[in-house]
Protein backbone atom coordinates (compact mmCIF):
# COMPACT_ATOMS: atom_id res chain seq x y z
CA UNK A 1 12.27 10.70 -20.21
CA UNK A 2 10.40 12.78 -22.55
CA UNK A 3 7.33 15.17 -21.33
CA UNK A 4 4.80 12.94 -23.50
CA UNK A 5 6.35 10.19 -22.28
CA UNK A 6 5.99 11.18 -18.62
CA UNK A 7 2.30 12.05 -19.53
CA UNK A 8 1.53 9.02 -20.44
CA UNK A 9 3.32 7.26 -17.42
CA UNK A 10 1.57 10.10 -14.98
CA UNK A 11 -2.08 9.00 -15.99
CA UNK A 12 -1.00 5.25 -15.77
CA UNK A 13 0.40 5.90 -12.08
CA UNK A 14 -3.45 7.79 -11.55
CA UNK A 15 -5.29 4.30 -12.17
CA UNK A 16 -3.03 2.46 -10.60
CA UNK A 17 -3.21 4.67 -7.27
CA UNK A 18 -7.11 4.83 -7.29
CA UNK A 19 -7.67 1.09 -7.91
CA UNK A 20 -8.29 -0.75 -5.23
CA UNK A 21 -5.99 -2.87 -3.31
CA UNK A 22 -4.54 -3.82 -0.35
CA UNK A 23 -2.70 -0.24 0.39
CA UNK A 24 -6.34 1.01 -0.02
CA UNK A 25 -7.56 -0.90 2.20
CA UNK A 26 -4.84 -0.51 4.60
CA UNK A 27 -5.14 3.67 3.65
CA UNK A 28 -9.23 3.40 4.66
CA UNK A 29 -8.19 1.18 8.09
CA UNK A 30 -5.75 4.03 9.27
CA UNK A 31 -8.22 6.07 8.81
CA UNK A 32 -10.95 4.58 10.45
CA UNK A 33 -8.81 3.55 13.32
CA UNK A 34 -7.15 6.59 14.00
CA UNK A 35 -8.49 9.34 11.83
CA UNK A 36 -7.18 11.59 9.52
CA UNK A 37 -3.70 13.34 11.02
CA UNK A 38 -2.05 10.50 12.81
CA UNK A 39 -3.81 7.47 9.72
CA UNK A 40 -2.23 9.48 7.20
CA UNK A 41 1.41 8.36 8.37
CA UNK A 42 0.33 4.32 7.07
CA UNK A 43 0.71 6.26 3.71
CA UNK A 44 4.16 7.53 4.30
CA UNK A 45 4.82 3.80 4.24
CA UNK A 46 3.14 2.93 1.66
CA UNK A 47 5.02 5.17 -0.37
CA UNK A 48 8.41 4.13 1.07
CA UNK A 49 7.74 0.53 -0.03
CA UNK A 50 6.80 1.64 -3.73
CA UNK A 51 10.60 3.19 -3.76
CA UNK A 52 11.75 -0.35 -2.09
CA UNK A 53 10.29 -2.04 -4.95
CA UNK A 54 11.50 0.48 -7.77
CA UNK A 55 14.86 0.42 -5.94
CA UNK A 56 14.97 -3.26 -6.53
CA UNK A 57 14.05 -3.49 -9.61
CA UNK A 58 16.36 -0.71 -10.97
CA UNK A 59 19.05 -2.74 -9.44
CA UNK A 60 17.69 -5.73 -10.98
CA UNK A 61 17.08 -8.13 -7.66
CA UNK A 62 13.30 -7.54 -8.85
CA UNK A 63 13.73 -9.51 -11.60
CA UNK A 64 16.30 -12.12 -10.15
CA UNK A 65 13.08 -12.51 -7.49
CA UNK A 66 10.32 -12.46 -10.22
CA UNK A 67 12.32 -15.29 -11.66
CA UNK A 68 13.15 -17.51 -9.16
CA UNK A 69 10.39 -19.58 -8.33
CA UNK A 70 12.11 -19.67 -4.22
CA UNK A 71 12.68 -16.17 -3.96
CA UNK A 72 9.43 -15.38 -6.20
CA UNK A 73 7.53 -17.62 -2.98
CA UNK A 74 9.23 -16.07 -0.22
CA UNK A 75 8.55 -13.07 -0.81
CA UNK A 76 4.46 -13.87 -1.74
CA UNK A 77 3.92 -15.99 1.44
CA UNK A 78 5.56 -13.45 3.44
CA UNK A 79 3.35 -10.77 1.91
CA UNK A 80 -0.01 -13.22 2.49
CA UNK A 81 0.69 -13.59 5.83
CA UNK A 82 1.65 -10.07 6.53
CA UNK A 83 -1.89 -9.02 5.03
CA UNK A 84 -3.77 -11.68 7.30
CA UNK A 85 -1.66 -10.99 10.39
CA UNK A 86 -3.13 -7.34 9.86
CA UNK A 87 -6.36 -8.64 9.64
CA UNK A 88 -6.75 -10.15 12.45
CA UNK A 89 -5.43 -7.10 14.54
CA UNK A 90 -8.10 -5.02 13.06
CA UNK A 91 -10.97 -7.95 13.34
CA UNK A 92 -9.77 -7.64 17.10
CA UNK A 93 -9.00 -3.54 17.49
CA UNK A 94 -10.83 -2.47 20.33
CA UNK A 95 -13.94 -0.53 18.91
CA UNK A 96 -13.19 3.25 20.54
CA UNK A 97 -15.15 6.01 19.17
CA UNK A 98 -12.81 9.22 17.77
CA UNK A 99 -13.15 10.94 20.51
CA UNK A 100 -11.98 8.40 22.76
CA UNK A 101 -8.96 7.21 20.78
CA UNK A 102 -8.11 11.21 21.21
CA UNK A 103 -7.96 10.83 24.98
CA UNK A 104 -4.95 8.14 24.64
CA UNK A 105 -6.60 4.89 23.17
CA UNK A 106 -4.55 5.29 19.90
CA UNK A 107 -2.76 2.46 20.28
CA UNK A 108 -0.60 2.57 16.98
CA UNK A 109 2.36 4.85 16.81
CA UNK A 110 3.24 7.38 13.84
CA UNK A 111 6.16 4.91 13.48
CA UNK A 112 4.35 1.73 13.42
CA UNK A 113 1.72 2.93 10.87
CA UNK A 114 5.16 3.50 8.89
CA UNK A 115 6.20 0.22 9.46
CA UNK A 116 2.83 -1.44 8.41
CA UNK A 117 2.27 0.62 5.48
CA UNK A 118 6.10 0.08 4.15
CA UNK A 119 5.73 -3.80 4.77
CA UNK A 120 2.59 -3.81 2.70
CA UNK A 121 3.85 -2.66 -0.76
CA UNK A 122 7.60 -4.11 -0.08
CA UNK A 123 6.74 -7.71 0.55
CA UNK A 124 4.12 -7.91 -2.83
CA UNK A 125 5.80 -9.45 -5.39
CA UNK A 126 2.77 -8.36 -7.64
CA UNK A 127 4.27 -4.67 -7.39
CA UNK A 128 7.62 -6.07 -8.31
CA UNK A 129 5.50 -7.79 -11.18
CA UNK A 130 4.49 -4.66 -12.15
CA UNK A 131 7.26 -2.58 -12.24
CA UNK A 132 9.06 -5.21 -14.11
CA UNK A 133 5.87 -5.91 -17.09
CA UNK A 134 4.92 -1.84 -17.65
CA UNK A 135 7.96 0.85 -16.51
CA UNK A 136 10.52 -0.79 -19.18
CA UNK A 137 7.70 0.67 -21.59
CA UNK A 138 8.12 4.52 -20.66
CA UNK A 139 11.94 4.16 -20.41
CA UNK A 140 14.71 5.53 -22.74
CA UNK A 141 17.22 2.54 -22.79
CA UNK A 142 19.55 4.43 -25.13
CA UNK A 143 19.56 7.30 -21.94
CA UNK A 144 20.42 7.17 -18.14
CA UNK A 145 18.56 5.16 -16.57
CA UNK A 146 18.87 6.14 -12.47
CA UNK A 147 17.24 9.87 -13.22
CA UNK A 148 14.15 7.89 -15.15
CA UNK A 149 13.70 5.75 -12.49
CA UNK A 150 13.87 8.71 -10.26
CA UNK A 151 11.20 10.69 -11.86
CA UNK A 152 9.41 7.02 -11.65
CA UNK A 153 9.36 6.64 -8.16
CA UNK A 154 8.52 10.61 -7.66
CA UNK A 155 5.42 10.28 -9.73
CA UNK A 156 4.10 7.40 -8.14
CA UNK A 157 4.52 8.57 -4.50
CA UNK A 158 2.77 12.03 -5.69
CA UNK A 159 -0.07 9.91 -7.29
CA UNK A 160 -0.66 8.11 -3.80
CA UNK A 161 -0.15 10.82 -1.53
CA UNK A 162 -3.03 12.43 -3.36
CA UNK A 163 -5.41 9.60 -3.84
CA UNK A 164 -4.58 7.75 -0.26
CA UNK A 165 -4.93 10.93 1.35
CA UNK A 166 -8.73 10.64 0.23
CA UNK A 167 -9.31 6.84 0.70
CA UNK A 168 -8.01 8.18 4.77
CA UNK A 169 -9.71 11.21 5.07
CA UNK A 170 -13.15 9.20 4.00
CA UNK A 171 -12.72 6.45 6.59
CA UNK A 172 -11.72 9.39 8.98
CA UNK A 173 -14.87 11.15 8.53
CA UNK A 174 -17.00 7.89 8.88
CA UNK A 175 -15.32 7.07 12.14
CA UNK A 176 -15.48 10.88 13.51
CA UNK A 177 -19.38 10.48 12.81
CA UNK A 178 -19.87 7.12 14.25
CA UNK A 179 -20.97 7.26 18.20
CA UNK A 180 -21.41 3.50 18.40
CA UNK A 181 -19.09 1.06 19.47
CA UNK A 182 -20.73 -1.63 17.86
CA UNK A 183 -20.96 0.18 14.56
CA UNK A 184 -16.98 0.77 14.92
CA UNK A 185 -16.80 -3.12 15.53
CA UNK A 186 -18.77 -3.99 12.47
CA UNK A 187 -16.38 -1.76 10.44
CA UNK A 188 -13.18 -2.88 12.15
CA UNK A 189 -14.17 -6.56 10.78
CA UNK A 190 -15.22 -5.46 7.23
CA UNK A 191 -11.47 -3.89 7.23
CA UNK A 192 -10.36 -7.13 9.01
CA UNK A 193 -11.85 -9.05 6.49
CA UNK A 194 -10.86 -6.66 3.26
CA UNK A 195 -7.05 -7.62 4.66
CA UNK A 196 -7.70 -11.31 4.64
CA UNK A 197 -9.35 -11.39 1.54
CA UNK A 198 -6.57 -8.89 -0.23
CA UNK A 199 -3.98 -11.73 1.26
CA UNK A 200 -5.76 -15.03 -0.06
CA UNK A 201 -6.11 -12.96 -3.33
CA UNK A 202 -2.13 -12.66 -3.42
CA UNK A 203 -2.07 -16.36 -1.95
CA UNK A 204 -3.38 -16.92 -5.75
CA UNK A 205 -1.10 -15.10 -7.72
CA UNK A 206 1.59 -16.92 -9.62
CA UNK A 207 4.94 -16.19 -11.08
CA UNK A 208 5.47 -15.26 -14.83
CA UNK A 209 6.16 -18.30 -17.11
């Protein structure tokens, strides 16, 4: 891949990082739930599901799935209820002020926020929709194509450790300066609600014709 090339690719991966979506969202909930040093593990996972989905596309089972209209479903439904099963947890997370999720309250481990942020951006066949419509564009067919996809993947996990890395530590410092519980319990159902919505608003997307 050529440096202009990569340029060009590197500001693309910028927009798509700081527009908002449902790893955003779930970015802004680690934060809020668990503040800034422990939250910031949900975008670990986040970032290991981008490489899932550039993994499968550079070994082409992202477009077998963006073409099948089975697998294409699967994988959507599984993604909209993943995003509304979140929801609801944080609609019901108990509302603990920072320093009392210190004392032990955290109830998510550094693993599980793994888990949740890698299930986000595997199961979202939009990503895969992605990958698939714009990356071909920035790639030297006539060249290897594993190292390209390599610097692919790189660039967008730099991108999103950057930008998610803000979306948490601005949730953290809301939470660390609320005192209220019910405050904290409006804000876990806006989050609650941001999931849901980010789910029915994959419930609507629709395979390429």
């Amino acid at each position: 891949m050529d440096f202009s090339v990569w340029l060009a690719f590197f500001a693309a991966s910028w927009a798509i990082s700081l527009s908002p979506g449902a790893g955003a969202v779930a970015a802004m909930s680690a934060g809020l739930s668990h503040g800034f040093r422990r939250g910031y593990f949900m975008t670990f996972g986040l970032i290991l599901g981008i490489l899932t989905q550039v993994v499968l596309v550079s070994a082409g089972l992202g477009a077998l799935i963006a073409a099948s209209s089975l697998g294409f479903a699967l994988v959507k439904w599984a993604g909209v209820a993943y995003l509304i099963y979140l929801g609801v947890q944080q609609w019901r997370a108990p509302a603990k002020p920072l320093a009392a999720a210190d004392d032990g309250a955290i109830q998510a481990t550094r693993r599980q926020l793994v888990l949740r942020g890698w299930g986000i951006n595997a199961v979202n066949p939009k990503g895969t929709v992605f990958l698939l419509a714009v990356v071909p564009q920035f790639l030297d067919l006539h060249a290897a194509l594993a190292p390209q996809y390599l610097v692919i993947g790189a660039t967008l996990a730099f991108t999103d450790l950057v930008v998610m890395a803000g979306y948490t530590a601005l949730a953290a410092r809301v939470l660390a300066a609320l005192k209220s519980e019910s405050h904290i319990k409006m804000l876990n159902r806006v989050f609650g609600s941001l999931f849901v919505a980010a789910g029915a608003l994959l419930a609507t997307f629709k395979r390429a014709a």
